[in-house]
C-alpha atoms as a PDB file:
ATOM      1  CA  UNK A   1     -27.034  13.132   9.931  1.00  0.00           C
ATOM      2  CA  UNK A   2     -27.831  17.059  10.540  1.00  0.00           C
ATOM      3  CA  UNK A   3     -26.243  19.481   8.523  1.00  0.00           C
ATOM      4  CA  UNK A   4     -25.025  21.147  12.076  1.00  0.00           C
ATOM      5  CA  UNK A   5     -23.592  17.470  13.073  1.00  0.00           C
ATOM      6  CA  UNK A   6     -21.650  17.269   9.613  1.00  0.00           C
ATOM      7  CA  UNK A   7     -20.073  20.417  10.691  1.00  0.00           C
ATOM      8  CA  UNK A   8     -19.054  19.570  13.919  1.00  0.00           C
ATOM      9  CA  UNK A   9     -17.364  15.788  13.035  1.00  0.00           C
ATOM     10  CA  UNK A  10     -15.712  17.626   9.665  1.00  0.00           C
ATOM     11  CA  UNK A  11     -13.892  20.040  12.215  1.00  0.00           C
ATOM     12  CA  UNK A  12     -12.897  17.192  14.752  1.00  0.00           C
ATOM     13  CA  UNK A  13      -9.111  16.936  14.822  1.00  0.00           C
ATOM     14  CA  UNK A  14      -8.660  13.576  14.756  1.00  0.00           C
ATOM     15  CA  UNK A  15      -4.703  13.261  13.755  1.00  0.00           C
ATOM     16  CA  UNK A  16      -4.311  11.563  17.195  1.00  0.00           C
ATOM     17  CA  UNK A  17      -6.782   8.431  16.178  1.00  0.00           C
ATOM     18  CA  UNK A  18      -5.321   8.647  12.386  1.00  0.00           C
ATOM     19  CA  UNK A  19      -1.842   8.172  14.198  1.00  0.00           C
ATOM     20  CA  UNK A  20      -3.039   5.109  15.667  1.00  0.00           C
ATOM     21  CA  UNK A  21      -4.277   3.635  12.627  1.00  0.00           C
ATOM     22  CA  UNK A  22      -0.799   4.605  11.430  1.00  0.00           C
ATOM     23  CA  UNK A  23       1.265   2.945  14.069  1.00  0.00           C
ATOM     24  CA  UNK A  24      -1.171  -0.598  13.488  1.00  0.00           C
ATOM     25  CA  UNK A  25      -3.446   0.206  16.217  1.00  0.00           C
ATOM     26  CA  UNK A  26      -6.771  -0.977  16.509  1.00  0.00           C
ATOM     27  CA  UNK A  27      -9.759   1.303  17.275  1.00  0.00           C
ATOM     28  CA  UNK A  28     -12.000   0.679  19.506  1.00  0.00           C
ATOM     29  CA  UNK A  29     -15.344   0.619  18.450  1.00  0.00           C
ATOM     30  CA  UNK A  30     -16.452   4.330  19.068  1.00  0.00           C
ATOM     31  CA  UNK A  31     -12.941   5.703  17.830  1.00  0.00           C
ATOM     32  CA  UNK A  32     -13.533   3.039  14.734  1.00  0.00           C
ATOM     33  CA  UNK A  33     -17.240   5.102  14.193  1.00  0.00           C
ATOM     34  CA  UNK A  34     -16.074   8.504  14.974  1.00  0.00           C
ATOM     35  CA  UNK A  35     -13.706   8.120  12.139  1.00  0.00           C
ATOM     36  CA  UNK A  36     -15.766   6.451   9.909  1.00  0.00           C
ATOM     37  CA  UNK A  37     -18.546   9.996  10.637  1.00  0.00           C
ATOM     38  CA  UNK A  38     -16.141  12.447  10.416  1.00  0.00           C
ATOM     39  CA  UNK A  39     -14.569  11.123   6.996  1.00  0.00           C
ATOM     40  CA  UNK A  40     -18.379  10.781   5.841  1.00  0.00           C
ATOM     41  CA  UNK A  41     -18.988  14.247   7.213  1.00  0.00           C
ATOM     42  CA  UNK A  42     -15.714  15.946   5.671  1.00  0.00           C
ATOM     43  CA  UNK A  43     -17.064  13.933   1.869  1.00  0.00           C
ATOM     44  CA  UNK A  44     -20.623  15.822   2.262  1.00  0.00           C
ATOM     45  CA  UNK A  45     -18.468  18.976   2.949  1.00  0.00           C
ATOM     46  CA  UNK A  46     -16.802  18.722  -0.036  1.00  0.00           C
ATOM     47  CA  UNK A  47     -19.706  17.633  -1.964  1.00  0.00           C
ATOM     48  CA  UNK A  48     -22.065  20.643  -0.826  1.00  0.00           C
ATOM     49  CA  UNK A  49     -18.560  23.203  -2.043  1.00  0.00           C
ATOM     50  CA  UNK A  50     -19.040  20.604  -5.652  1.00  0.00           C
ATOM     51  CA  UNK A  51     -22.630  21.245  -5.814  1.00  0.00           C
ATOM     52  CA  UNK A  52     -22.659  24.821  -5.140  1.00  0.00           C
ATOM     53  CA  UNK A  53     -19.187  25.680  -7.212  1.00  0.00           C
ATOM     54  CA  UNK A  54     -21.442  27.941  -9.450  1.00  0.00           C
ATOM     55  CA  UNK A  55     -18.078  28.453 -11.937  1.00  0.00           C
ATOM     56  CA  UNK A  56     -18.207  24.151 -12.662  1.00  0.00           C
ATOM     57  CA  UNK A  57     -20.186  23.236 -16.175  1.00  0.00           C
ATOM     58  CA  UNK A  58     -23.395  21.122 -15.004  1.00  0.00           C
ATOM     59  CA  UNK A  59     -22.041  18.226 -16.254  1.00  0.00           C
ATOM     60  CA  UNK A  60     -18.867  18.345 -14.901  1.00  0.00           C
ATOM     61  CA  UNK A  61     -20.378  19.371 -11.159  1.00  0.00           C
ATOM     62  CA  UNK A  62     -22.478  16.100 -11.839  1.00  0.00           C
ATOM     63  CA  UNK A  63     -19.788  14.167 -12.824  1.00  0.00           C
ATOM     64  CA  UNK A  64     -17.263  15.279  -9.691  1.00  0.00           C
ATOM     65  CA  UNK A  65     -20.335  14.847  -7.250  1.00  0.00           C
ATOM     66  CA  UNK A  66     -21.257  11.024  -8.711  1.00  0.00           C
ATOM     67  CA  UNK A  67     -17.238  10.070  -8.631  1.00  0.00           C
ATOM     68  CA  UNK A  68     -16.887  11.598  -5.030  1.00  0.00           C
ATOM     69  CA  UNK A  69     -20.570   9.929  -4.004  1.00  0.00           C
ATOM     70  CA  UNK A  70     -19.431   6.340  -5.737  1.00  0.00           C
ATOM     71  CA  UNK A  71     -15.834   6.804  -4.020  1.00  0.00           C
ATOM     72  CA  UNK A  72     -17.500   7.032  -0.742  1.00  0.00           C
ATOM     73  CA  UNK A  73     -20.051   3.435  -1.559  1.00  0.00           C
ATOM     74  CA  UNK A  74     -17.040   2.270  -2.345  1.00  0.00           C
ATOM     75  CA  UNK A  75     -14.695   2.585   0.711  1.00  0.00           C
ATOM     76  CA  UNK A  76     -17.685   1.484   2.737  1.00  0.00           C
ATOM     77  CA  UNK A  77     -17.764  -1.550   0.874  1.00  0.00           C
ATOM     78  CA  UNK A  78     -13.941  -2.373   1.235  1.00  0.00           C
ATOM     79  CA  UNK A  79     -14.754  -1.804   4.801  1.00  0.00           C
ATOM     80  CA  UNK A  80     -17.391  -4.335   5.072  1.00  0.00           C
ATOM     81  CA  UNK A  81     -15.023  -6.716   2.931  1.00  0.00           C
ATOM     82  CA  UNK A  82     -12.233  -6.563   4.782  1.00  0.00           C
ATOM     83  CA  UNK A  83     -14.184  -7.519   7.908  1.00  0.00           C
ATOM     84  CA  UNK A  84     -16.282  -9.997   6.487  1.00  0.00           C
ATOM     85  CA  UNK A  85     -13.361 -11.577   4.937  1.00  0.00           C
ATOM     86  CA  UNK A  86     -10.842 -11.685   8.240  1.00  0.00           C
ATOM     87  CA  UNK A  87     -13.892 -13.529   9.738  1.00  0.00           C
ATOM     88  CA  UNK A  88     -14.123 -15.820   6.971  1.00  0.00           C
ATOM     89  CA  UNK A  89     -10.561 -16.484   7.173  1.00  0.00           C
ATOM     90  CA  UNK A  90     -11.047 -17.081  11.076  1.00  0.00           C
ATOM     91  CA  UNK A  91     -13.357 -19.306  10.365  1.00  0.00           C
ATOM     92  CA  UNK A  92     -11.237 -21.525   8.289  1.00  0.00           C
ATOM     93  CA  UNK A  93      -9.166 -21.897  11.263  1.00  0.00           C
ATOM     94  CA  UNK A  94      -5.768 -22.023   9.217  1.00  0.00           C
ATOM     95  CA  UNK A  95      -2.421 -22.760  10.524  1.00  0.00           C
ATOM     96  CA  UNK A  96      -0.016 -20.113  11.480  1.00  0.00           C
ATOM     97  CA  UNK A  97       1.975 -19.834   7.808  1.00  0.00           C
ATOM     98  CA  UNK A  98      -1.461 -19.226   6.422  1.00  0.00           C
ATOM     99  CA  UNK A  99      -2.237 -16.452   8.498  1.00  0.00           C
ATOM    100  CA  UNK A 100       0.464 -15.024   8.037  1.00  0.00           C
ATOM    101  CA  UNK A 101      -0.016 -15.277   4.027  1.00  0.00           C
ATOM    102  CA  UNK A 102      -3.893 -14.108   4.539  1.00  0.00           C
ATOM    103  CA  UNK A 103      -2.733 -10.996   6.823  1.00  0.00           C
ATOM    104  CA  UNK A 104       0.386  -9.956   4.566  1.00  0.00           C
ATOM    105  CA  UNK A 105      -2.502 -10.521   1.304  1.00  0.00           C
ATOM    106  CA  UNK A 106      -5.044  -7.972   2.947  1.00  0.00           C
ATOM    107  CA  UNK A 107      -2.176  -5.718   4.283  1.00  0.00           C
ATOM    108  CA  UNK A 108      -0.877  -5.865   0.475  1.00  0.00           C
ATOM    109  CA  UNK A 109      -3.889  -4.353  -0.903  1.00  0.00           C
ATOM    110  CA  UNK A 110      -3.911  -1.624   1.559  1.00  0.00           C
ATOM    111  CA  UNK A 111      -0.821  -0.631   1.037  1.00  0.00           C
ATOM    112  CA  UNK A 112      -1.543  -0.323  -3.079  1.00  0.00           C
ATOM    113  CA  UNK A 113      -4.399   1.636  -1.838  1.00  0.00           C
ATOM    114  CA  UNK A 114      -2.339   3.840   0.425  1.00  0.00           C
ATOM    115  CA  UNK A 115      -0.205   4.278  -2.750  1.00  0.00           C
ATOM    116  CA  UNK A 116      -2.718   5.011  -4.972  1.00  0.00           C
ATOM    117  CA  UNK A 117      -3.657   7.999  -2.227  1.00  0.00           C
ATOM    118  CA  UNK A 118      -0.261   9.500  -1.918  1.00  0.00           C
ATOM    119  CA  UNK A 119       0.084   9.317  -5.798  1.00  0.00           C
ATOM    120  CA  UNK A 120      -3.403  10.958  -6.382  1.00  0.00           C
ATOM    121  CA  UNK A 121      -3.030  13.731  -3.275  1.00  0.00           C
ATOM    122  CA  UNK A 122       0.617  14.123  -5.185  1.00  0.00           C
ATOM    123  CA  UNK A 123      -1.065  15.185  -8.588  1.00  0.00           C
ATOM    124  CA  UNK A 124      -3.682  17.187  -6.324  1.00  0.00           C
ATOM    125  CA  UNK A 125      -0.988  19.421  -4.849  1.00  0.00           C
ATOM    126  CA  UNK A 126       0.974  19.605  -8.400  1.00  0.00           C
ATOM    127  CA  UNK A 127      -2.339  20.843  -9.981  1.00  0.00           C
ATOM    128  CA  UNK A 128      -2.889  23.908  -7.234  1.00  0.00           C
ATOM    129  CA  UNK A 129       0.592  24.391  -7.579  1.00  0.00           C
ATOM    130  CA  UNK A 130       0.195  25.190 -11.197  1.00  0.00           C
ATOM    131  CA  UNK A 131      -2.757  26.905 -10.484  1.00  0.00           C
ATOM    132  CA  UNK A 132      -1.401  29.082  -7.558  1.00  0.00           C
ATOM    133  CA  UNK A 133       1.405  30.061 -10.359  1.00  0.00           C
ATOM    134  CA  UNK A 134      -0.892  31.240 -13.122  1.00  0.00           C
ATOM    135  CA  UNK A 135      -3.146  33.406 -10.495  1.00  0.00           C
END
């Protein structure tokens, strides 16, 4: 992806598809890969204001760009896990009760993930707080 298409999909608003996937509805296919570009393209953002943070030790600008790089492999392979495994569990053809169990199971370990998000963006905003404060 061009630096110039990063840009653009970083600066997409896209509240109004995030909404959906907050209200339990399913993308479509191209909303599904718009998000999917635009969260890639808002992680290379980020990375490229890591890499070029002239003020970070070498080590730790390494360190923050591998953790942000292995964060993103790893939501991309949730992704793929989470599909793979709702078509397994089609495949096994279970009866409703079962469903039920296998879609409250994978909506379970979303929601810890969600959690772990709001507790992490929490300690985020407490730490600019504190710096904000001491400026």
């Amino acid at each position: 992806m061009s630096g110039d298409m990063r840009e653009l999909l970083s600066s997409l608003d896209l509240q109004p598809t995030v909404d959906k996937v907050g209200q339990g509805i399913a993308l479509d296919f191209a909303q599904y890969s718009l998000l999917r570009d635009s969260a890639d393209a808002k992680l290379y953002q980020l990375l490229h204001k890591v890499n070029g943070n002239g003020k970070l030790e070498p080590a730790t600008r390494q360190q923050s760009e591998q953790d942000l790089r292995t964060l993103q492999d790893a939501c991309l392979r949730v992704s793929h896990l989470l599909q793979t495994s709702c078509l397994a569990l089609r495949r096994l053809q279970l009866d409703f009760q079962d469903q039920r169990l296998a879609r409250e199971a994978l909506e379970s370990q979303l929601a810890y993930m969600q959690a772990c998000l709001r507790r992490s963006l929490a300690c985020l905003r407490r730490s600019l707080a504190s710096f904000d404060r001491s400026a």
